[in-house]
N, C-alpha and C. Protein backbone atom coordinates (compact mmCIF):
# COMPACT_ATOMS: atom_id res chain seq x y z
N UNK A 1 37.39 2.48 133.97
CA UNK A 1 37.79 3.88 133.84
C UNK A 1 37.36 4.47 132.51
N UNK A 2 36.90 3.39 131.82
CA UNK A 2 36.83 4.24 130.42
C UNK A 2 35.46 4.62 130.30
N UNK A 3 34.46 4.34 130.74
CA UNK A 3 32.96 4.84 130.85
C UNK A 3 32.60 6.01 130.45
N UNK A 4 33.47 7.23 130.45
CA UNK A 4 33.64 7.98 129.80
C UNK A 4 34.37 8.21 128.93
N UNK A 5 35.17 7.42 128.31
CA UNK A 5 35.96 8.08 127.30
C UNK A 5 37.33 8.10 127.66
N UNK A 6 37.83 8.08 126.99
CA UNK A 6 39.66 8.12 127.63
C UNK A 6 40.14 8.44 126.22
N UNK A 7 41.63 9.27 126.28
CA UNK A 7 42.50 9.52 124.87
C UNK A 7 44.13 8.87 125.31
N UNK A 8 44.52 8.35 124.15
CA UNK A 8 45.79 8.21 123.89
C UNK A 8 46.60 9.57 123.16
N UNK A 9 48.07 10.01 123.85
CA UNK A 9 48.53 10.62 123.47
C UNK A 9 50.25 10.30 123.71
N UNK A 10 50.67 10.89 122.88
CA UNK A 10 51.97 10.78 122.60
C UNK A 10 53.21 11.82 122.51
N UNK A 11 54.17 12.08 122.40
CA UNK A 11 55.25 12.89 122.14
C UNK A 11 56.08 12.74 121.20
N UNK A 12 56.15 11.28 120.84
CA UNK A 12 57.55 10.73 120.28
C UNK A 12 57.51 11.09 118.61
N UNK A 13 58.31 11.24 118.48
CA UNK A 13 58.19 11.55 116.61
C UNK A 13 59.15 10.46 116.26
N UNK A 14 59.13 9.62 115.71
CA UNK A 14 60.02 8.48 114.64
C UNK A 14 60.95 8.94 113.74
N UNK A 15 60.92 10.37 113.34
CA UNK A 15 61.49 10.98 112.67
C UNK A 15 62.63 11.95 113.49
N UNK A 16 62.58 11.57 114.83
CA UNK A 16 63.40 12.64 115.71
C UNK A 16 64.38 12.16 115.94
N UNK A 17 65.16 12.56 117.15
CA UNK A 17 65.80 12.12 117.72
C UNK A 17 66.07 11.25 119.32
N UNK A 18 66.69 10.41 119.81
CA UNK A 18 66.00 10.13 120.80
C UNK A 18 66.36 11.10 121.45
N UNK A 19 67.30 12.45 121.96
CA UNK A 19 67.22 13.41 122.79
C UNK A 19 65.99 14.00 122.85
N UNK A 20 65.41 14.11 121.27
CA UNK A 20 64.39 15.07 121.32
C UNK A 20 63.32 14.65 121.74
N UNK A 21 62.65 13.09 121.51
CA UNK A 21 61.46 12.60 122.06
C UNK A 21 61.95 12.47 123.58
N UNK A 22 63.17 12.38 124.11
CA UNK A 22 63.21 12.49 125.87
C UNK A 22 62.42 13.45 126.39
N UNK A 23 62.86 14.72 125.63
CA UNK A 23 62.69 15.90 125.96
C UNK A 23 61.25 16.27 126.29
N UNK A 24 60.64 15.74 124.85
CA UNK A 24 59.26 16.28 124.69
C UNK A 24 58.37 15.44 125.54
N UNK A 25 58.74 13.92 125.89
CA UNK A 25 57.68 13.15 126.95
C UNK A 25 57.99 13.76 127.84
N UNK A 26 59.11 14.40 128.38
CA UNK A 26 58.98 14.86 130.01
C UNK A 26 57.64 16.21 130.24
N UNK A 27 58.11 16.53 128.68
CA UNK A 27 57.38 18.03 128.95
C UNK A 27 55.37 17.66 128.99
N UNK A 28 55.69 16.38 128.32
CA UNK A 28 53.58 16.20 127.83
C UNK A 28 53.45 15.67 129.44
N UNK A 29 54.56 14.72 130.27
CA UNK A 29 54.17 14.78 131.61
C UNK A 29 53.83 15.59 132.33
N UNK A 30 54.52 17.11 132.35
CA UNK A 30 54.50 18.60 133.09
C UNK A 30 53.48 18.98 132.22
N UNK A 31 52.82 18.36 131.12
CA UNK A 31 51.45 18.96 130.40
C UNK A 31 50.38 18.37 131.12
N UNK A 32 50.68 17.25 130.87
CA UNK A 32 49.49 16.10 131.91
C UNK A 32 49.02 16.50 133.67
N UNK A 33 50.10 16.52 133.78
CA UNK A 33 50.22 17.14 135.33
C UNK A 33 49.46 18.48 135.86
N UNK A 34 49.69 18.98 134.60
CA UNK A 34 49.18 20.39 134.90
C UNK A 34 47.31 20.38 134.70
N UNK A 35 47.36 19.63 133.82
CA UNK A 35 45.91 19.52 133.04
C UNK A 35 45.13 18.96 134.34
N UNK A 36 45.37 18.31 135.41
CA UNK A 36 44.64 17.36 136.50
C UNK A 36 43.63 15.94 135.68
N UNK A 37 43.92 15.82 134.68
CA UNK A 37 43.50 14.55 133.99
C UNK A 37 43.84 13.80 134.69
N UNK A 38 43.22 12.76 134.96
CA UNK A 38 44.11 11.38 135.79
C UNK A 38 44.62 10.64 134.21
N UNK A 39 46.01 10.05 134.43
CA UNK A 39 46.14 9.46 133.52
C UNK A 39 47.49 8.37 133.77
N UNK A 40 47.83 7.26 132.79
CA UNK A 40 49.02 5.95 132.88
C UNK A 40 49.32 5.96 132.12
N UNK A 41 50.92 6.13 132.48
CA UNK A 41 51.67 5.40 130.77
C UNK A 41 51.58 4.43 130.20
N UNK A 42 51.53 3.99 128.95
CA UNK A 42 51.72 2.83 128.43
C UNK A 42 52.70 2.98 127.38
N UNK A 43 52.42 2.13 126.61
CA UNK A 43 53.33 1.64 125.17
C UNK A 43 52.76 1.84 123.84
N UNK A 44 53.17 3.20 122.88
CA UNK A 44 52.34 2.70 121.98
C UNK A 44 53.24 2.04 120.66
N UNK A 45 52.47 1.32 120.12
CA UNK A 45 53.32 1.11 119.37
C UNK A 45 52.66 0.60 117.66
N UNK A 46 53.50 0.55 116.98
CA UNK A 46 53.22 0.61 115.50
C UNK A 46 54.63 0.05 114.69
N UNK A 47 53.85 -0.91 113.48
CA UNK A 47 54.70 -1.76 112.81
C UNK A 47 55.83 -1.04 112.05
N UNK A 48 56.42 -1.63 112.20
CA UNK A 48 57.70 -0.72 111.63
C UNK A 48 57.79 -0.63 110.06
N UNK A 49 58.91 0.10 109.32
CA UNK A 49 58.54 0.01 108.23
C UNK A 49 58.92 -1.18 107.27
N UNK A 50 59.74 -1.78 107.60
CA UNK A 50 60.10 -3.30 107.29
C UNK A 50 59.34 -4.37 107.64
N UNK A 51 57.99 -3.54 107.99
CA UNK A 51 56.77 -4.97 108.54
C UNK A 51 57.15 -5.80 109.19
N UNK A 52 58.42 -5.88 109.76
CA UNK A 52 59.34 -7.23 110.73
C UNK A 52 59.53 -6.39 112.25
N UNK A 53 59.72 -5.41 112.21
CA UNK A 53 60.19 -5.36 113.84
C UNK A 53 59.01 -3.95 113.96
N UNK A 54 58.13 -3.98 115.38
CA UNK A 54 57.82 -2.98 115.97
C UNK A 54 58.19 -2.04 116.70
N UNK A 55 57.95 -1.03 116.42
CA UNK A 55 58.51 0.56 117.33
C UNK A 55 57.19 0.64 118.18
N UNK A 56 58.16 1.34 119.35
CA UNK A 56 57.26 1.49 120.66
C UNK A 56 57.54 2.52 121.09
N UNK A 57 56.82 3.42 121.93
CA UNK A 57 57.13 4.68 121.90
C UNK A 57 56.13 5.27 123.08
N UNK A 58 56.85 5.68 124.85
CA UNK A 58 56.18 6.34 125.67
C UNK A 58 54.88 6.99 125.27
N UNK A 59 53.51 6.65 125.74
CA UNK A 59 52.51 7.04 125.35
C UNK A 59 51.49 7.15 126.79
N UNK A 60 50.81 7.64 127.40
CA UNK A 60 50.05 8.06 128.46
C UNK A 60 48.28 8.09 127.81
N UNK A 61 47.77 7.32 128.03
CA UNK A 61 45.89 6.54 128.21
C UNK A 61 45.54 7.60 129.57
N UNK A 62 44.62 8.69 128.79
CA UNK A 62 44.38 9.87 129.95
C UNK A 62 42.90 10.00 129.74
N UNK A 63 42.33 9.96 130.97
CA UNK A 63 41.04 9.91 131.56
C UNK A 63 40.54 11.05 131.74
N UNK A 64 39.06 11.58 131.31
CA UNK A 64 38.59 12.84 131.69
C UNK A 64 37.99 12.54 133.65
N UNK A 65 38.80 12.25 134.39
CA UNK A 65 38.48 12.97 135.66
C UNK A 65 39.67 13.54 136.18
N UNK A 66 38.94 14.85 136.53
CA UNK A 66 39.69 15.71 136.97
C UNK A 66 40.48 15.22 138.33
N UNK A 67 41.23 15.53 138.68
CA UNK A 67 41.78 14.98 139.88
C UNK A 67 41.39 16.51 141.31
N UNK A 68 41.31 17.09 140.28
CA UNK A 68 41.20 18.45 141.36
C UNK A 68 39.51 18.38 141.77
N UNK A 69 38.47 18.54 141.33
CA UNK A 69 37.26 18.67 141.38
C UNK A 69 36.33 16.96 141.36
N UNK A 70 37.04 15.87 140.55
CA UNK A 70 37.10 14.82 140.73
C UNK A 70 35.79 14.57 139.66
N UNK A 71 35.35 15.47 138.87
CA UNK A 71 34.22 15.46 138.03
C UNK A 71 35.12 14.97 136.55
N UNK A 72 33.85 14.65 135.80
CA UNK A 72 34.26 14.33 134.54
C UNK A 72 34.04 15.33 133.06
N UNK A 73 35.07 15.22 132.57
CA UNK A 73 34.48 16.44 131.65
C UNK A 73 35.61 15.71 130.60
N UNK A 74 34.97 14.76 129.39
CA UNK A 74 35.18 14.10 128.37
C UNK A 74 35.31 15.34 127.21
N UNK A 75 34.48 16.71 127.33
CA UNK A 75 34.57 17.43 126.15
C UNK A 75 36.12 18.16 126.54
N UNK A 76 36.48 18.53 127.70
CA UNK A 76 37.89 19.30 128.19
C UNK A 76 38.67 17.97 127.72
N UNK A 77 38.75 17.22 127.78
CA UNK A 77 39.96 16.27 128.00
C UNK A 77 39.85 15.71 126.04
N UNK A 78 39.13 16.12 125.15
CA UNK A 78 39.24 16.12 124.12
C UNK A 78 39.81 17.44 123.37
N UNK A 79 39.72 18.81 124.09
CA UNK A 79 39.73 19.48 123.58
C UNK A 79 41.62 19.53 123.91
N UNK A 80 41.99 19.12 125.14
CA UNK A 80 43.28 18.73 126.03
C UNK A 80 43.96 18.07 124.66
N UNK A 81 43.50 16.76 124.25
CA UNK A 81 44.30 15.99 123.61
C UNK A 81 44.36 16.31 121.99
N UNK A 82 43.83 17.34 122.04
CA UNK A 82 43.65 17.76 120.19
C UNK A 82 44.64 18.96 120.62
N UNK A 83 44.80 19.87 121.62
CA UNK A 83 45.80 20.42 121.87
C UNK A 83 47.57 19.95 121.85
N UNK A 84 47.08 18.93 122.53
CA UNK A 84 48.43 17.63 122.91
C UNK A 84 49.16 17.31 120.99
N UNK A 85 48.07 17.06 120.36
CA UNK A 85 48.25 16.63 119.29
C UNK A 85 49.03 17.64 118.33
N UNK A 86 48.73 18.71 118.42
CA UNK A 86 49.30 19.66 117.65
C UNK A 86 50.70 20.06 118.53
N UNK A 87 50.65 20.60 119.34
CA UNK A 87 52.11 20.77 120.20
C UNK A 87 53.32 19.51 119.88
N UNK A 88 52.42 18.78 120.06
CA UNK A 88 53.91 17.88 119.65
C UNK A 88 54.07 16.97 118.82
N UNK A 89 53.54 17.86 117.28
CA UNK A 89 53.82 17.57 116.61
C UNK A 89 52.84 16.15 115.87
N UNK A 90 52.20 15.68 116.45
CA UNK A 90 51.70 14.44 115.93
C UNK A 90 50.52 14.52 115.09
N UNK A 91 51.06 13.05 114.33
CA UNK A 91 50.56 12.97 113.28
C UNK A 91 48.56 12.60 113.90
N UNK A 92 48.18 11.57 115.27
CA UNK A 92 47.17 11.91 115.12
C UNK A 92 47.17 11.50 116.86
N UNK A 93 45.49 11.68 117.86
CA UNK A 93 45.38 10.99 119.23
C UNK A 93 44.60 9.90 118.40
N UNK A 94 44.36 9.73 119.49
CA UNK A 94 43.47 8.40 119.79
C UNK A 94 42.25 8.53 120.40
N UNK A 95 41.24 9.21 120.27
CA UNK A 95 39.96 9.21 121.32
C UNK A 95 38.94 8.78 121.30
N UNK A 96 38.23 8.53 122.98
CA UNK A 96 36.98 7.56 122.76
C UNK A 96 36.09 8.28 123.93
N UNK A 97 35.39 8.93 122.82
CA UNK A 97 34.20 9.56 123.63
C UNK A 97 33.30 8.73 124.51
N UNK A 98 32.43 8.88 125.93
CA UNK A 98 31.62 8.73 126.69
C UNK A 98 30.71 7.75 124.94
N UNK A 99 30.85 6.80 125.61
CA UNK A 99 29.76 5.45 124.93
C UNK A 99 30.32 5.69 123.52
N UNK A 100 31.24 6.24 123.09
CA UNK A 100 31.72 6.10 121.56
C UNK A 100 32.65 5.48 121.37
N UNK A 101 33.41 5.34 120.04
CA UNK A 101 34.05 4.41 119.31
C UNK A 101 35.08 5.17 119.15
N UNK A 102 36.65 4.35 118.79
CA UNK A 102 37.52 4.95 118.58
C UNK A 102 37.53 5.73 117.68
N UNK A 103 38.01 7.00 117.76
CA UNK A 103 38.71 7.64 116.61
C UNK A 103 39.57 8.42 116.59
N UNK A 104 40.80 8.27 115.41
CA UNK A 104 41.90 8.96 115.12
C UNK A 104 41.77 10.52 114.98
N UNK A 105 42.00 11.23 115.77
CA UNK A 105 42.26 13.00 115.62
C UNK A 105 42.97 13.84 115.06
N UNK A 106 43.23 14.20 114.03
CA UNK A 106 44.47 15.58 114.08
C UNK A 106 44.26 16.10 114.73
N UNK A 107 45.41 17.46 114.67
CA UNK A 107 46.00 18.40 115.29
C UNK A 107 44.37 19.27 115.11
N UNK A 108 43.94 19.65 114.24
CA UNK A 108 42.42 20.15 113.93
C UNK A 108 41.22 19.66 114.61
N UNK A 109 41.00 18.75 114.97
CA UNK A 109 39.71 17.78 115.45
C UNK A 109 38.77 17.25 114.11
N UNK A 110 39.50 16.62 113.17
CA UNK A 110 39.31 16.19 112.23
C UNK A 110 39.48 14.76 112.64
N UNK A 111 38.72 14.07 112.42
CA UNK A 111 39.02 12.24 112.43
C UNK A 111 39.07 12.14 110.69
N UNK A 112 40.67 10.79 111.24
CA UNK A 112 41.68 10.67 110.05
C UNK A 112 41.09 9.80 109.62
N UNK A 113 40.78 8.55 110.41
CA UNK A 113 40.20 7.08 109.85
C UNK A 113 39.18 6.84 109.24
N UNK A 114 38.94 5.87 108.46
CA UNK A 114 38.11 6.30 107.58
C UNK A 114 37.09 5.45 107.78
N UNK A 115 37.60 4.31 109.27
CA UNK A 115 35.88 3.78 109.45
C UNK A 115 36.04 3.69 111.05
N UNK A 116 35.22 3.62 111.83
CA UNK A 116 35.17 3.30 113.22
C UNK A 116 34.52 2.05 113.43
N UNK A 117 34.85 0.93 114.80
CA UNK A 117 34.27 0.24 115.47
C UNK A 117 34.04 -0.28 116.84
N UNK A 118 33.23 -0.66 117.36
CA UNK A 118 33.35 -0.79 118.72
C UNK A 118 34.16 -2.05 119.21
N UNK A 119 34.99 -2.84 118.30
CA UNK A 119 35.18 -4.20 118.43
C UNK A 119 37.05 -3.84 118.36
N UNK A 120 37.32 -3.26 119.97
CA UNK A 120 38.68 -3.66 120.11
C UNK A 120 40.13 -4.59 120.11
N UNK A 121 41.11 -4.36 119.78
CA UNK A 121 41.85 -6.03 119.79
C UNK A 121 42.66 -5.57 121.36
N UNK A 122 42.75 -6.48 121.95
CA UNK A 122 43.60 -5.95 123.19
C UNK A 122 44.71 -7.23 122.76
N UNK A 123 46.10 -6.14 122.95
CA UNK A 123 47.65 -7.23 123.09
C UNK A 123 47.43 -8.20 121.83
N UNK A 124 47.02 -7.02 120.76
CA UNK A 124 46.86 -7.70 119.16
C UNK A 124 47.90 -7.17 118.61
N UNK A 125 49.11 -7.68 118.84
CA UNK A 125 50.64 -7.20 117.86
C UNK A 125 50.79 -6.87 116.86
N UNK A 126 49.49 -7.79 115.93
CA UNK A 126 49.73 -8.12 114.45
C UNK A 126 48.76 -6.71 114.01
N UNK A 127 47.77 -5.93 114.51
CA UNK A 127 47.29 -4.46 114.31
C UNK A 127 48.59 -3.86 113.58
N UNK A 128 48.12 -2.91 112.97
CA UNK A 128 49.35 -1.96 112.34
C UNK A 128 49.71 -0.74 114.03
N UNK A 129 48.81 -0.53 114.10
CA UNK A 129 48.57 0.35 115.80
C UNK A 129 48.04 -0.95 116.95
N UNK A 130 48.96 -0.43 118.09
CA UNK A 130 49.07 -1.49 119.24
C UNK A 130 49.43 -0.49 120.41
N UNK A 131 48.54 -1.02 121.55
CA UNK A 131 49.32 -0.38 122.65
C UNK A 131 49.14 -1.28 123.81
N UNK A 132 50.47 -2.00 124.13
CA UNK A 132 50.70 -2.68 125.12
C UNK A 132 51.17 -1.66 126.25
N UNK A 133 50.64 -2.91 127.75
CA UNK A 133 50.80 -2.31 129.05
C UNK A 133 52.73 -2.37 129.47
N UNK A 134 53.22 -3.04 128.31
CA UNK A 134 54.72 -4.23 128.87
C UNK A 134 55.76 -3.02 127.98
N UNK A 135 56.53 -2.75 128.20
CA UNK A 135 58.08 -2.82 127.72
C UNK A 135 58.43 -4.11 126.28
N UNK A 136 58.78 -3.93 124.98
CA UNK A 136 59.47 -4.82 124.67
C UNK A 136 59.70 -6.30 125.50
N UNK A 137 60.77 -5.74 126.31
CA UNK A 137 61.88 -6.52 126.71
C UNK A 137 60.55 -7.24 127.77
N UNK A 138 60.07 -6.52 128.52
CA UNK A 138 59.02 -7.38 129.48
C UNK A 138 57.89 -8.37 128.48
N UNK A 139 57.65 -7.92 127.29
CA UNK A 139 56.53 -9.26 126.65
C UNK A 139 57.90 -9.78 125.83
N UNK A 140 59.08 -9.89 125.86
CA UNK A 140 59.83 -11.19 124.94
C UNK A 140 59.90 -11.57 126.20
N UNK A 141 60.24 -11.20 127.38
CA UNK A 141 60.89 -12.10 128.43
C UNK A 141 59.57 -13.03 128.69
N UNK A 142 58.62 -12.52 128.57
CA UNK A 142 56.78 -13.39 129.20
C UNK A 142 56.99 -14.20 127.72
N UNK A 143 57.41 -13.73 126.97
CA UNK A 143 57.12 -14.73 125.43
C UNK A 143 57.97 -16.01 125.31
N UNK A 144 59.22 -15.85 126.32
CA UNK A 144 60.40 -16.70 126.45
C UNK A 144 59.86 -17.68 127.26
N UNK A 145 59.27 -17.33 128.52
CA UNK A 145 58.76 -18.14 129.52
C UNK A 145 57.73 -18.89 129.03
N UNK A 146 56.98 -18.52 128.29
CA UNK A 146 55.59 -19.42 128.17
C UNK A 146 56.31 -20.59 126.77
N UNK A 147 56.94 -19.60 125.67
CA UNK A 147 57.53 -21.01 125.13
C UNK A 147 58.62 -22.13 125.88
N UNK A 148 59.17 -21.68 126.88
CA UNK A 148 59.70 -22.61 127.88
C UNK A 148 59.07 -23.43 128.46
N UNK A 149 57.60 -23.20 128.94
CA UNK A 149 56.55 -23.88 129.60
C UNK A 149 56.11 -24.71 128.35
N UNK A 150 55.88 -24.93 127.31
CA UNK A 150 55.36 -25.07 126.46
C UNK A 150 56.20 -26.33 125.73
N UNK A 151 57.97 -25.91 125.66
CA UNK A 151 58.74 -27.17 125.55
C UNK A 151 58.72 -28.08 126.98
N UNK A 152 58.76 -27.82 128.18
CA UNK A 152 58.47 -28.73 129.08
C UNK A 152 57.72 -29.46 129.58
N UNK A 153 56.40 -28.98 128.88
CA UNK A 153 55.54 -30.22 128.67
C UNK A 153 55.57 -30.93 127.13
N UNK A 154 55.70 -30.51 126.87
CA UNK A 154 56.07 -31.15 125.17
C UNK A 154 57.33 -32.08 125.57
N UNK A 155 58.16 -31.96 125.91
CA UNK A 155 59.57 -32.91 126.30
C UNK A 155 58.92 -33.74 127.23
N UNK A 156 57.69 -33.69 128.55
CA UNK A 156 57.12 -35.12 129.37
C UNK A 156 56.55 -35.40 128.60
N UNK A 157 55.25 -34.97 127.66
CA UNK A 157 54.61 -36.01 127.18
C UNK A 157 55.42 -36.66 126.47
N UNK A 158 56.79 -36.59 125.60
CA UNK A 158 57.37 -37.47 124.78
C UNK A 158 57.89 -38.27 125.63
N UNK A 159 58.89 -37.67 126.41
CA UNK A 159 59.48 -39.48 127.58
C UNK A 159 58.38 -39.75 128.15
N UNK A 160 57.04 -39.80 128.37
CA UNK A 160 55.91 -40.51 128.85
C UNK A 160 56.00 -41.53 128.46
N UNK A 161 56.00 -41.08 126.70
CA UNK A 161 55.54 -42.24 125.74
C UNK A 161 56.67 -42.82 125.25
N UNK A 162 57.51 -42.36 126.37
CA UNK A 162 59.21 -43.27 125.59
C UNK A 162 59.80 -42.80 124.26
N UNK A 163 59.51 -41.89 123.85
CA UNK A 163 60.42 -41.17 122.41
C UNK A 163 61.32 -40.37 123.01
N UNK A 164 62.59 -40.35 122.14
CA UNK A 164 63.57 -39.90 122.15
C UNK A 164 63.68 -38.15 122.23
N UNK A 165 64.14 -36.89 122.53
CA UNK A 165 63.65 -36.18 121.99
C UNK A 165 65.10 -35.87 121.81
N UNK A 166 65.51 -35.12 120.89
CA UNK A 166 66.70 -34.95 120.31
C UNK A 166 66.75 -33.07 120.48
């Protein structure tokens, strides 16, 4: 889907309230909706300020095809998310032009970042910016399971070899 380009956008302000970021994702949905972008929610998320726990925050990965005409138009769906960006408030999108590289947007169409590359991290936590497909609670619960899998073979190979495991 991304062959052309796709933007991340957001609602949530860290500085709000949670009534108020309710408020404002319903409304970038009735924005989205209206726009005929095809687009999916995800997760975005960013290290918190105690560098120990991450904030996550309703975020929608929106595609320049139209759903109405079914054509692509990467320059509308940039001009969409630099709109998006200023309405609600945010500090920047996320966009990736047809065969281009990420870059951070203001509210202006100014890119914030100060270098670009084509070399993505996917489900890289440790990024200062992250956007998982999961809920929190859905990657600790997958994080619980695999270290569960992980002591249960660790506990056979030890009674294999006859050690105790305490």
């Amino acid at each position: 889907h991304g062959k052309y380009g796709f933007a991340m956008i957001s609602a949530n302000r860290s500085d709000m309230t949670v009534e108020y970021n309710e408020k404002n994702t319903r409304e970038l949905i009735s924005d989205l909706k209206a726009s005929g972008f095809r687009y999916m929610p995800i997760y975005g998320g960013y290290k918190g300020d105690d560098d120990v726990g991450d904030n996550y925050e309703p975020s929608f990965m929106v595609f320049p095809y139209n759903v109405k005409d079914c054509g692509q138009n990467p320059e509308e769906l940039k001009e969409f998310a630099i709109d998006m960006c200023g309405k609600y408030k945010q500090n920047s999108i996320l966009l990736v032009e047809p065969d281009g590289v990420p870059n951070y947007l203001d509210m202006n169409g100014n890119k914030i970042n100060k270098s670009s590359t084509r070399n993505l991290s996917v489900d890289d936590a440790l990024q200062t910016y992250f956007t998982p497909f999961k809920t929190p609670e859905e990657n600790e619960k997958e994080l619980t399971a695999k270290l569960m899998r992980m002591y249960k073979v660790y506990k056979e190979e030890r009674q294999r070899k006859g050690e105790e495991i305490k």
